[in-house]
C-alpha atoms as a PDB file:
ATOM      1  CA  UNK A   1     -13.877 -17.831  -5.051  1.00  0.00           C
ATOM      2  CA  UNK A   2     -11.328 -19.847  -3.653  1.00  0.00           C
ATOM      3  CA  UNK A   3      -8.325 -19.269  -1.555  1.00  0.00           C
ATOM      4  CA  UNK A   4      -7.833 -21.710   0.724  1.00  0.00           C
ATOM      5  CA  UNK A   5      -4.946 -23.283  -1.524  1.00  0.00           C
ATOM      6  CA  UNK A   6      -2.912 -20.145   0.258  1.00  0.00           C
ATOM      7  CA  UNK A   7      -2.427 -21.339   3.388  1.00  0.00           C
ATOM      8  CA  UNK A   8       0.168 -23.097   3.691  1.00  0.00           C
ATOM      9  CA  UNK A   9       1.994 -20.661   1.869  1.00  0.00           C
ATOM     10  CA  UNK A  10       5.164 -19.189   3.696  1.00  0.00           C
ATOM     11  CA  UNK A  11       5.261 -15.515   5.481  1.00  0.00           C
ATOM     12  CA  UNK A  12       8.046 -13.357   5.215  1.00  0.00           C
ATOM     13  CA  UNK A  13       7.726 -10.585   7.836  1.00  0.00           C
ATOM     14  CA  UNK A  14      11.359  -9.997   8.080  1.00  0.00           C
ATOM     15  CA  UNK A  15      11.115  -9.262   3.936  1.00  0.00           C
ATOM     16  CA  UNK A  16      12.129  -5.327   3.877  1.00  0.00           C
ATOM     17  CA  UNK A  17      10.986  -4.909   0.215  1.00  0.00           C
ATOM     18  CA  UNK A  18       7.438  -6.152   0.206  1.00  0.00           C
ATOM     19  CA  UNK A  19       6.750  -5.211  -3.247  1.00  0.00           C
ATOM     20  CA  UNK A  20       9.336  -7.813  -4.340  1.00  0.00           C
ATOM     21  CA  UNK A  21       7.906 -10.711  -2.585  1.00  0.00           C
ATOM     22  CA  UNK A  22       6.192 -13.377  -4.577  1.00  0.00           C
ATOM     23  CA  UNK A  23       2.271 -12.750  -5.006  1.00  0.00           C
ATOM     24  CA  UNK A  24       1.265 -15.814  -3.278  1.00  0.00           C
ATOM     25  CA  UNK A  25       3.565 -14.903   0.279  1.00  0.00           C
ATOM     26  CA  UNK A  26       1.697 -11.309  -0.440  1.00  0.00           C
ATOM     27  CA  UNK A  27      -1.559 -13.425  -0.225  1.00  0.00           C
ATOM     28  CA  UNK A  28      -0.321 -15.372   2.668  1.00  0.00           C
ATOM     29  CA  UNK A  29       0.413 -12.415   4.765  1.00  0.00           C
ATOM     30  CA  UNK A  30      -2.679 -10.751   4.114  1.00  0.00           C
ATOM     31  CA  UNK A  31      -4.665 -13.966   5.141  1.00  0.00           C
ATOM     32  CA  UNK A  32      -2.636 -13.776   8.517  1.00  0.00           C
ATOM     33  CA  UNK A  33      -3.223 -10.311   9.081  1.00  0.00           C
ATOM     34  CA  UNK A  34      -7.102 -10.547   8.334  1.00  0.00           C
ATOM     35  CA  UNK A  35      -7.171 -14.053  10.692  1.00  0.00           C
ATOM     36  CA  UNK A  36      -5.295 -12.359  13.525  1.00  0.00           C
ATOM     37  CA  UNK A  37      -7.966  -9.211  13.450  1.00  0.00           C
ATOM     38  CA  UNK A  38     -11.121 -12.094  13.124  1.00  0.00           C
ATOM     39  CA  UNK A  39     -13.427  -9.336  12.308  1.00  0.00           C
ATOM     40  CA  UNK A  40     -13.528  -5.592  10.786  1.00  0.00           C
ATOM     41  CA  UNK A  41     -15.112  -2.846   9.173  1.00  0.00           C
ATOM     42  CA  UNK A  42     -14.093  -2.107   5.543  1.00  0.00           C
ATOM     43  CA  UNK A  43     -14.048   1.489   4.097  1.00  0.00           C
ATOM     44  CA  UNK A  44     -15.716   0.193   1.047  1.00  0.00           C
ATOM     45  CA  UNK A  45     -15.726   3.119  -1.896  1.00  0.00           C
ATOM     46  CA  UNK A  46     -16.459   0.853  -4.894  1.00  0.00           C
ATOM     47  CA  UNK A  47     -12.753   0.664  -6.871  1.00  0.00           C
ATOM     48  CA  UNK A  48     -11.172  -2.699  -7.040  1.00  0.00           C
ATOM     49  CA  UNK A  49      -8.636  -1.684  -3.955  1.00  0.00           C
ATOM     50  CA  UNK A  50     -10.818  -1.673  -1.118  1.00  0.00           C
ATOM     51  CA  UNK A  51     -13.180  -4.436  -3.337  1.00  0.00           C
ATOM     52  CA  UNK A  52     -10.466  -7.137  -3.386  1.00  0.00           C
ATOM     53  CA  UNK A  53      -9.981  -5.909   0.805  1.00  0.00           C
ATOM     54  CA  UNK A  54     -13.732  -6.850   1.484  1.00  0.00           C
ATOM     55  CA  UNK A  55     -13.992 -10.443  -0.553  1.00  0.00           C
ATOM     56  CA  UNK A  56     -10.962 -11.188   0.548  1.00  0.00           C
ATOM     57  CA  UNK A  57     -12.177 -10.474   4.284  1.00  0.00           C
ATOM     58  CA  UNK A  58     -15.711 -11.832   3.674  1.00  0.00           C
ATOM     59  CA  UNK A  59     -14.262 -14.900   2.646  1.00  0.00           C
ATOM     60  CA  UNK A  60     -11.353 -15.393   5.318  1.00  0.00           C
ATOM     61  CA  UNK A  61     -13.330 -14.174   8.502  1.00  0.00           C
ATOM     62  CA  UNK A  62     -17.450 -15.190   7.358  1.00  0.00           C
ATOM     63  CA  UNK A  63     -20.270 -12.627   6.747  1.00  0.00           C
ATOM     64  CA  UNK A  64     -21.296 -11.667  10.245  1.00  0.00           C
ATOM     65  CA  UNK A  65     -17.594 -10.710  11.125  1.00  0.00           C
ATOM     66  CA  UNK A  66     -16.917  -8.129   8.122  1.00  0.00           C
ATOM     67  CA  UNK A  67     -19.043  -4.653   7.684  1.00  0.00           C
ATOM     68  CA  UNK A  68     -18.698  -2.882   4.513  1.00  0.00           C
ATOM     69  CA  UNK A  69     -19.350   1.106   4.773  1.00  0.00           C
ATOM     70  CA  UNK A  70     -19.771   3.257   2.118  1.00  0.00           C
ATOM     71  CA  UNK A  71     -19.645   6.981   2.556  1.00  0.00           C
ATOM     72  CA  UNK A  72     -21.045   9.298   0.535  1.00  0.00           C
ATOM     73  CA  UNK A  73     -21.312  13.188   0.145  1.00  0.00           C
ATOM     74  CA  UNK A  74     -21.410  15.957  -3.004  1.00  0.00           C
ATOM     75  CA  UNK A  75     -18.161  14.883  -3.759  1.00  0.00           C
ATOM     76  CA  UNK A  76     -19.077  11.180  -4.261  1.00  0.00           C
ATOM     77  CA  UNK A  77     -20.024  10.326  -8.186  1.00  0.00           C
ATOM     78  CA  UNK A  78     -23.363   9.560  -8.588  1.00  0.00           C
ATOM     79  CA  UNK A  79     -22.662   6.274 -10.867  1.00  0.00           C
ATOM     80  CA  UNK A  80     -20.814   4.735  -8.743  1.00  0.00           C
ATOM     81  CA  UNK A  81     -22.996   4.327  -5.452  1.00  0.00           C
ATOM     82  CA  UNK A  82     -25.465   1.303  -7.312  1.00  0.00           C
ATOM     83  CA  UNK A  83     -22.521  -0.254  -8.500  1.00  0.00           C
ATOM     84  CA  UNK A  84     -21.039  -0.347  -5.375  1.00  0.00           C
ATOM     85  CA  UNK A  85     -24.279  -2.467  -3.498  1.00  0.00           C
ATOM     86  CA  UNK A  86     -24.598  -4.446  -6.761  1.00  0.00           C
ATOM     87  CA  UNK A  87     -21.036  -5.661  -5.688  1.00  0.00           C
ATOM     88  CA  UNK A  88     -21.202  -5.808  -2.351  1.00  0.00           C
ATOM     89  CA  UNK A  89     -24.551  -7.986  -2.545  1.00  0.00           C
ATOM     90  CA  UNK A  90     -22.983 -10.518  -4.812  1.00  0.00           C
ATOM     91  CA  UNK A  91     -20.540 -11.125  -2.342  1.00  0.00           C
ATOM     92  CA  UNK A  92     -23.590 -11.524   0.173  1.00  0.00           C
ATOM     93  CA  UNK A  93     -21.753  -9.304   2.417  1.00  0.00           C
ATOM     94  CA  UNK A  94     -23.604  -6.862   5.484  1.00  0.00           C
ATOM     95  CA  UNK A  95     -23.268  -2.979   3.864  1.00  0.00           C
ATOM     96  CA  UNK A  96     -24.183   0.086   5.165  1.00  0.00           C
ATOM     97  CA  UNK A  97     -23.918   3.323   3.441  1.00  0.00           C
ATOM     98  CA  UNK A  98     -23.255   6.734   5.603  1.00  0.00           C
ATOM     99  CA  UNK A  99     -23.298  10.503   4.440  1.00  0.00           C
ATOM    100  CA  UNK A 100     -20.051  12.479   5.661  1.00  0.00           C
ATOM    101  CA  UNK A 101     -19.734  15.977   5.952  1.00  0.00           C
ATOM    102  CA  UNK A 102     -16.881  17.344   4.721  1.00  0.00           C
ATOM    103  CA  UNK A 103     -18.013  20.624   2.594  1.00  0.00           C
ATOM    104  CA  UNK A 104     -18.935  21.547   6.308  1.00  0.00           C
ATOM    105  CA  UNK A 105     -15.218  21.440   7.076  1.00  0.00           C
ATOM    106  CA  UNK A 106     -13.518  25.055   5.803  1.00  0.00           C
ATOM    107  CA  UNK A 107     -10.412  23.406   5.559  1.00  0.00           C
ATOM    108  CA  UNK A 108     -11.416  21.041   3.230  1.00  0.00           C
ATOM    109  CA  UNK A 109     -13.068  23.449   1.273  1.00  0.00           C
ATOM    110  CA  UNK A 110     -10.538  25.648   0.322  1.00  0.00           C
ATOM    111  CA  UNK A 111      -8.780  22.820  -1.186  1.00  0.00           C
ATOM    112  CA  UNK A 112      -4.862  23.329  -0.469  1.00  0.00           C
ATOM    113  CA  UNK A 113      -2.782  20.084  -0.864  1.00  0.00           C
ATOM    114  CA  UNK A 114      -3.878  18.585   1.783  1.00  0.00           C
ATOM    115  CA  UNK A 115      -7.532  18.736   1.182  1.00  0.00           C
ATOM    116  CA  UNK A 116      -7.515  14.495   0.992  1.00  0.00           C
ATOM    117  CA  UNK A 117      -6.527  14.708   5.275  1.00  0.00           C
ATOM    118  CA  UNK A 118      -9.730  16.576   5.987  1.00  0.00           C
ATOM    119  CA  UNK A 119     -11.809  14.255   4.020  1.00  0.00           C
ATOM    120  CA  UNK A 120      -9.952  10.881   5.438  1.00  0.00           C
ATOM    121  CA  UNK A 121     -10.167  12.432   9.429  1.00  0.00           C
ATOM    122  CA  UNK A 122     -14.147  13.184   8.347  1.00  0.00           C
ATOM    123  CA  UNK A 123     -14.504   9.740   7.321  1.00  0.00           C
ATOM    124  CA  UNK A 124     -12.748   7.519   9.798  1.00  0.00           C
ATOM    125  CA  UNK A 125     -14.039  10.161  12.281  1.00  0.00           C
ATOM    126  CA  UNK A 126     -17.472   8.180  11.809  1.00  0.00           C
ATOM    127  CA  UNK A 127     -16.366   4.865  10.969  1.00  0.00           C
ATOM    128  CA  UNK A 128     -14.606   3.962  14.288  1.00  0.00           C
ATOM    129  CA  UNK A 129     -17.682   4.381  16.379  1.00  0.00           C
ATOM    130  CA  UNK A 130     -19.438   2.373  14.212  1.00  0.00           C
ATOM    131  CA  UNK A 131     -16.882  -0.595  13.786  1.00  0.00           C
ATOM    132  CA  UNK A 132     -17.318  -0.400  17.947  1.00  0.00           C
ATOM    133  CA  UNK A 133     -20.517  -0.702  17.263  1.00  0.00           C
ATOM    134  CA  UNK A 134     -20.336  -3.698  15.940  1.00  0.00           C
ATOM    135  CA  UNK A 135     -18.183  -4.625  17.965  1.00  0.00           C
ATOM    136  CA  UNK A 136     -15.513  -5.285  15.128  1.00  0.00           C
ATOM    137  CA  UNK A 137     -12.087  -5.337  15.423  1.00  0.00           C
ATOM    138  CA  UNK A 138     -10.401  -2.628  13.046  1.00  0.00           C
ATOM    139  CA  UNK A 139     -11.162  -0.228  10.525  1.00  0.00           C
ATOM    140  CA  UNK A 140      -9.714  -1.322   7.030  1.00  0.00           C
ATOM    141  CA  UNK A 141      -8.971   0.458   4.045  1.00  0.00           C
ATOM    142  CA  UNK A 142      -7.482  -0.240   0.637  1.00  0.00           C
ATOM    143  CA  UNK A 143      -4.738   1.473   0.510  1.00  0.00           C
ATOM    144  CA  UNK A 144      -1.894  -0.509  -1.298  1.00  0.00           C
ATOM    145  CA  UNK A 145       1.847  -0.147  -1.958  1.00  0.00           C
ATOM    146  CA  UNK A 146       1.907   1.166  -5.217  1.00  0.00           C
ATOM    147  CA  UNK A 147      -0.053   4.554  -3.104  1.00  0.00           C
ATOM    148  CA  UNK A 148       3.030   5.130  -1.266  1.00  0.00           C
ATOM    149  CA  UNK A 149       5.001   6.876  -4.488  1.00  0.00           C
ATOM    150  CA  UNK A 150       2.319   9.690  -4.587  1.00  0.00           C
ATOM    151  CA  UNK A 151       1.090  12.678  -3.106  1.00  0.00           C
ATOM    152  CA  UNK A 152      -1.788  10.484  -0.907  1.00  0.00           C
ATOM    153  CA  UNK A 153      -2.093  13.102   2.824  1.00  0.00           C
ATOM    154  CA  UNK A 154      -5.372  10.914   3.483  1.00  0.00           C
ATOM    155  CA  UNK A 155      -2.553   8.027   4.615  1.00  0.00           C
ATOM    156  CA  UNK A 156      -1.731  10.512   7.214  1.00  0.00           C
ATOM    157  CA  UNK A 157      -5.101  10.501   8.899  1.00  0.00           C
ATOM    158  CA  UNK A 158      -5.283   6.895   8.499  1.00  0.00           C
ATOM    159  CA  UNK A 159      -2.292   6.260  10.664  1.00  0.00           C
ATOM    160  CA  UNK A 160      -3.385   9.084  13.028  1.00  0.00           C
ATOM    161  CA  UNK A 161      -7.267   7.034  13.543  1.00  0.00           C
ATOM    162  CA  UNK A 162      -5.055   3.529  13.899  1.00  0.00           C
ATOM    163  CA  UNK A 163      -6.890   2.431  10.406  1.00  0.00           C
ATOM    164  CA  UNK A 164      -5.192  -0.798   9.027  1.00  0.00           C
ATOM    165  CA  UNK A 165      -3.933  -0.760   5.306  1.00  0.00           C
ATOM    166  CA  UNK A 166      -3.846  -4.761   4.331  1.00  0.00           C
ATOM    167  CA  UNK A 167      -3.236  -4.105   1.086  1.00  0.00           C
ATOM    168  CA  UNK A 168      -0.149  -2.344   1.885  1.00  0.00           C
ATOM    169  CA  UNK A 169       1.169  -4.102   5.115  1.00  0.00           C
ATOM    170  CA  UNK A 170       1.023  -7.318   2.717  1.00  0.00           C
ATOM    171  CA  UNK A 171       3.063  -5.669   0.168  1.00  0.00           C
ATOM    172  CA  UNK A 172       0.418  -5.721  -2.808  1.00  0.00           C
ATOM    173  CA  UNK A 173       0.677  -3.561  -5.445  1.00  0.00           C
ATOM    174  CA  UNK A 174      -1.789  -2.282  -8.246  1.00  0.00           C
ATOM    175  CA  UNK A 175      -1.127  -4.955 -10.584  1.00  0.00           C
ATOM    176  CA  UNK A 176      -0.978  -7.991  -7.870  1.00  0.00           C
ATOM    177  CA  UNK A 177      -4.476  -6.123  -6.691  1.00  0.00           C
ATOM    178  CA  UNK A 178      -5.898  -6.655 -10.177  1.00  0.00           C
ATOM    179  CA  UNK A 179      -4.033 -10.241 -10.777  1.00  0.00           C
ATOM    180  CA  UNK A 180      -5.499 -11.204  -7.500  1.00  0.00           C
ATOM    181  CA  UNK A 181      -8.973  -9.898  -8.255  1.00  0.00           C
ATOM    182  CA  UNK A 182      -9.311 -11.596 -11.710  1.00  0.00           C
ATOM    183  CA  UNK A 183      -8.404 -14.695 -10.212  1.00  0.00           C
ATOM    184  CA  UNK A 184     -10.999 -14.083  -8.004  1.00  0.00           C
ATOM    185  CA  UNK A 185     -13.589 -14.029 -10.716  1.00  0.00           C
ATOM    186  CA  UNK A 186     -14.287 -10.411  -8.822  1.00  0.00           C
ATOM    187  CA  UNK A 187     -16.371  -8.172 -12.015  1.00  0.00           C
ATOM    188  CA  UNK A 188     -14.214  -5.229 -10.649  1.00  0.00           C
ATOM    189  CA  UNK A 189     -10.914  -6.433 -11.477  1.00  0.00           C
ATOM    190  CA  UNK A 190     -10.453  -3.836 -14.442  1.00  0.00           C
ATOM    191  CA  UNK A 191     -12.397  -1.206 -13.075  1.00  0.00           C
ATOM    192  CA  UNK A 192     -10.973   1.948 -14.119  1.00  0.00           C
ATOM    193  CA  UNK A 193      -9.475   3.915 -11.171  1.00  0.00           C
ATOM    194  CA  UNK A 194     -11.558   5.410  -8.840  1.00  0.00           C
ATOM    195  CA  UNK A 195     -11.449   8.953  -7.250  1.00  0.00           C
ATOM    196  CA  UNK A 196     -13.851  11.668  -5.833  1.00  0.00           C
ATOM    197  CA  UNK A 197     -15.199  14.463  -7.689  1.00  0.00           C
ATOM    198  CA  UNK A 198     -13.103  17.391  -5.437  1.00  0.00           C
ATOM    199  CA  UNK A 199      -9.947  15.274  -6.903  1.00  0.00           C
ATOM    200  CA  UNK A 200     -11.081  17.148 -10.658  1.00  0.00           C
ATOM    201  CA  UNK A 201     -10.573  20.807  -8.999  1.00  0.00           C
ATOM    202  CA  UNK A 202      -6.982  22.437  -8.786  1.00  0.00           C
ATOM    203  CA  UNK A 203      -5.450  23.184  -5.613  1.00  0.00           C
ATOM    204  CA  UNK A 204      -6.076  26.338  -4.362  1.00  0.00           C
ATOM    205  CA  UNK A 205      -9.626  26.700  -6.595  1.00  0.00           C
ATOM    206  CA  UNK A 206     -12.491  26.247  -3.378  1.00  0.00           C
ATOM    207  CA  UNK A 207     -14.646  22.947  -4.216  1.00  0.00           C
ATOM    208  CA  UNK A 208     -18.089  24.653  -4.053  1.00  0.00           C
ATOM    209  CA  UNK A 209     -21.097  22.170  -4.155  1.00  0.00           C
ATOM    210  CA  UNK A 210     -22.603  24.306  -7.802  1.00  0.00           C
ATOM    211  CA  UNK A 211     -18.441  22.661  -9.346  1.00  0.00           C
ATOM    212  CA  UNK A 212     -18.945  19.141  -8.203  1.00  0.00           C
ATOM    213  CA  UNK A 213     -22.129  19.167  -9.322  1.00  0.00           C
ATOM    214  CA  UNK A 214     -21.054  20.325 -12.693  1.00  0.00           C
ATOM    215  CA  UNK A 215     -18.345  18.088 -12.606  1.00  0.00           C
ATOM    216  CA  UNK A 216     -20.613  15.082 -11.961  1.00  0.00           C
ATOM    217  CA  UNK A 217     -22.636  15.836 -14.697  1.00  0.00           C
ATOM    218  CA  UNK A 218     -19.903  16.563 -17.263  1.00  0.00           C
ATOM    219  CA  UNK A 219     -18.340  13.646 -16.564  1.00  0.00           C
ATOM    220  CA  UNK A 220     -21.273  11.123 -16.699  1.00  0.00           C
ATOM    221  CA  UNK A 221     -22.021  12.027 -20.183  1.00  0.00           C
ATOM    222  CA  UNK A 222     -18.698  11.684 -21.321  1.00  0.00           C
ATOM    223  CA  UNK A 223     -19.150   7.974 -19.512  1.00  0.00           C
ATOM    224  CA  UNK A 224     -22.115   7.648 -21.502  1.00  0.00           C
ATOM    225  CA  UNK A 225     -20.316   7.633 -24.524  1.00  0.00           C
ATOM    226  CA  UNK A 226     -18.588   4.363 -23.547  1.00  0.00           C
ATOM    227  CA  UNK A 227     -15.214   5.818 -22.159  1.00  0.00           C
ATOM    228  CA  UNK A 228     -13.961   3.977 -19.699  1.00  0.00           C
ATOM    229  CA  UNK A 229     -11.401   6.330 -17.865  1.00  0.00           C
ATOM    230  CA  UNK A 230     -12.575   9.773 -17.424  1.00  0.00           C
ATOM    231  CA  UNK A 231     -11.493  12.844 -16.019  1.00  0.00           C
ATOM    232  CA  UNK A 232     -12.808  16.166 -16.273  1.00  0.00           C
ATOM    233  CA  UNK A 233     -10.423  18.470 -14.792  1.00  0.00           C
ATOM    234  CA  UNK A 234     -12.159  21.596 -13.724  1.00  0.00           C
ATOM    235  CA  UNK A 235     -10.308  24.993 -14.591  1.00  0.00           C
ATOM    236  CA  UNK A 236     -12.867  27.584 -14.265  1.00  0.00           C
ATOM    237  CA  UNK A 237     -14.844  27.754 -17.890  1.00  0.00           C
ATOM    238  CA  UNK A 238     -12.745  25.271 -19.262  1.00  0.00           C
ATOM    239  CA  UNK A 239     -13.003  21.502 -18.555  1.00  0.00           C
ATOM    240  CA  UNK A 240      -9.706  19.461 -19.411  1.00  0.00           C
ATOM    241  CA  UNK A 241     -11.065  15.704 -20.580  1.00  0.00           C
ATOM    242  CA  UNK A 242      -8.112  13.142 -19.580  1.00  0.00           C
ATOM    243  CA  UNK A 243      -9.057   9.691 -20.587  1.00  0.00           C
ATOM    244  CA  UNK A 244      -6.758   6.311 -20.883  1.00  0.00           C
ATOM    245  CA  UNK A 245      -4.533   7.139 -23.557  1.00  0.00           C
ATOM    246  CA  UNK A 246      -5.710   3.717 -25.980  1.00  0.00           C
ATOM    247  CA  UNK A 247      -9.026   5.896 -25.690  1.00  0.00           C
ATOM    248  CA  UNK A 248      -7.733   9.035 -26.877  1.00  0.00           C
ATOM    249  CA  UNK A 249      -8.500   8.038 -30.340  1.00  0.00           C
ATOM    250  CA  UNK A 250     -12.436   7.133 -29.059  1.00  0.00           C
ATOM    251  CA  UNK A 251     -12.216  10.585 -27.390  1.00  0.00           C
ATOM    252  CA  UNK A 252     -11.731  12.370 -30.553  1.00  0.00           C
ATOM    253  CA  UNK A 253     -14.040  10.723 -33.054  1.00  0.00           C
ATOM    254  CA  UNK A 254     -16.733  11.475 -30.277  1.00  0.00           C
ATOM    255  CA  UNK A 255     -15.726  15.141 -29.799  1.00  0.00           C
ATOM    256  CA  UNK A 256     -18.508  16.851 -30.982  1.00  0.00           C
ATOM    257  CA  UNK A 257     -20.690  15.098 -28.730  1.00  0.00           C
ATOM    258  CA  UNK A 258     -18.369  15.043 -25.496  1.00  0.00           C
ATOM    259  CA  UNK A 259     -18.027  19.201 -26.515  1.00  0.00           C
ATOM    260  CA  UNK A 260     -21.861  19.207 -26.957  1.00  0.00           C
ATOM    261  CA  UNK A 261     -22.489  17.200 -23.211  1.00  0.00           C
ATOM    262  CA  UNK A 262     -19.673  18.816 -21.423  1.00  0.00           C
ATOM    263  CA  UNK A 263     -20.712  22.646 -22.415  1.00  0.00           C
ATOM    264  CA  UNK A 264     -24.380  21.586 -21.320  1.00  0.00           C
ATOM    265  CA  UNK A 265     -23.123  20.967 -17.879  1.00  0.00           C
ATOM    266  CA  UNK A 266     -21.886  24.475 -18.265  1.00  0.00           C
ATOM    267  CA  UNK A 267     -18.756  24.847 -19.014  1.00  0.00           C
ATOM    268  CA  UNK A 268     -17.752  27.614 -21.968  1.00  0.00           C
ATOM    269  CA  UNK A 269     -14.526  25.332 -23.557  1.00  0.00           C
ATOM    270  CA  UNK A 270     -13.747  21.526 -23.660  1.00  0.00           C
ATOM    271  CA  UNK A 271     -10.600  20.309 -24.416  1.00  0.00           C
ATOM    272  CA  UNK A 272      -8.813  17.083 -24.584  1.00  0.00           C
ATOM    273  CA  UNK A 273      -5.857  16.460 -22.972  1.00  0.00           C
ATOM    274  CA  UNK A 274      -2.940  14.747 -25.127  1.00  0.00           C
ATOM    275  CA  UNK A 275      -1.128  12.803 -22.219  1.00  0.00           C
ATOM    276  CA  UNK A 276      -4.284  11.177 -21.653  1.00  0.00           C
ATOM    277  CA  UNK A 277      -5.219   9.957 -18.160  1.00  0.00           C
ATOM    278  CA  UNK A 278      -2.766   9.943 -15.141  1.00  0.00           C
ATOM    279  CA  UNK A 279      -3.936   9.311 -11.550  1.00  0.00           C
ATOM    280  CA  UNK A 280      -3.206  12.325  -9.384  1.00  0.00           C
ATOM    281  CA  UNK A 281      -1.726  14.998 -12.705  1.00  0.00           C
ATOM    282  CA  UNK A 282      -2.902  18.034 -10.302  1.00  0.00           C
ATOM    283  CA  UNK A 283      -0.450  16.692  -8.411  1.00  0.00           C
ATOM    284  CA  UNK A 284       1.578  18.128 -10.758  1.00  0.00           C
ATOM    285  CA  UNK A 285       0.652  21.990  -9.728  1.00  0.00           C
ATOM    286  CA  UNK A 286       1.085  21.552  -6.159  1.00  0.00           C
ATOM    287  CA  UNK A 287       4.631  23.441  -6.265  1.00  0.00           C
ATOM    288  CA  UNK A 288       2.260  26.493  -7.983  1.00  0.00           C
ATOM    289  CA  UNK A 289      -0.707  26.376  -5.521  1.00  0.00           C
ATOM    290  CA  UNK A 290      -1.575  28.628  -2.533  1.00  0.00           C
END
């Protein structure tokens, strides 16, 4: 990886519409930011977001000035959490993994529309103390511009904990992320998008530990197949299968064997969704939840 050859490229901070800025002044301010911090913790998950945050930072501020933590709980997947050390060890940088606890938290658990605040305040709840720790600067996360259009209350405990969004400050959005990335040589770049389990249950349905467990399985098989982007939307005995829509195709020539995995996880119907994969489509029931 090389960046250096953004340096001397020009900052904009007066720019009002980041998003519109030239990737390489999007680079440049990101450098600055990361340079003017000179060390942090990043709230690694795995996706290419908070990825592209902690090469990025490796790179700019050296190994012993960047921690990567991972947190994990029930809601985590459980394919993601080797990929996610495979990557970070490539990149030779220091990772620690941590368990959070937020199915201990009844407001997380009953899932209203705000569930993702619970989970964010549980997580940088734990990572602050041990970015002091460490005696690191800032908490970062990979939050990017592209998250401000949607439904995203986690931001809100973010800015409550003083967590630093680099991504977004510089003005990057999903497609500069992945640009950036390949360019990079980074194996993530086209990692499908990345999400937690509870993110498959509608608002208002409680996320039990017995659902995200069936969810996890469910949704590893279908993996198995060779899917890329998978959802399994939880709805009770039925289990709505969203993947990319150039995979619907895929989807349906497999179907009797995603049917066969996903009712062996336990659920009574399977059916495939025709819109295909969209980040955040229980979104679209919020206006109908509790």
């Amino acid at each position: 990886m090389q960046i250096d050859l953004l340096d001397q490229a020009p900052v904009q901070l007066a720019q009002p519409d980041l998003a519109a800025l030239p990737l390489v002044e999007k680079q440049a301010r990101l450098l600055a930011q990361l340079r003017e911090l000179g060390s942090a913790l990043v709230a690694y998950s795995g996706g290419v977001d908070s990825a592209l945050v902690l090469a990025v930072a490796v790179q700019t501020l050296g190994r012993e000035r960047v921690l990567a933590v991972t947190a994990v709980s029930p809601s985590y997947p459980s394919w993601e959490l080797e990929a996610c050390e495979r990557f970070a060890a490539t990149l030779g940088a220091r990772h620690e993994i941590i368990a959070t606890h937020e199915m201990e938290d009844p407001n997380y658990v009953r899932n209203s529309a705000d569930r993702c605040y619970f989970c964010k305040t549980e997580l940088y709840d734990l990572l602050l103390p041990v970015a002091q720790a460490h005696g690191l600067a800032a908490v970062l996360n990979g939050l990017n511009w592209d998250d401000l259009g949607d439904h995203r209350p986690g931001a809100r405990a973010g800015v409550e904990h003083g967590i630093i969004s680099p991504l977004k400050d510089a003005g990057l959005t999903k497609a500069d992320i992945r640009a950036w990335a390949q360019t990079l040589g980074l194996a993530v770049w086209d990692k499908p998008a990345l999400a937690c389990l509870s993110s498959r249950i509608p608002y208002g349905t409680p996320v039990t530990l017995d659902t995200l467990r069936q969810i996890d399985v469910a949704e590893r098989h279908v993996r198995d197949l060779g899917l890329r982007q998978v959802r399994v939307r939880h709805h009770g005995t039925l289990a709505r299968i969203e993947v990319a829509p150039e995979e619907l195709d895929a989807a349906f020539a497999l179907r009797q064997q995603v049917d066969a995995g996903v009712r062996a996880a336990g659920y009574l119907y399977v059916a495939l969704d025709l819109r295909g994969y969209r980040s955040g489509s229980l979104n679209e029931g919020i206006a109908h939840a509790g």
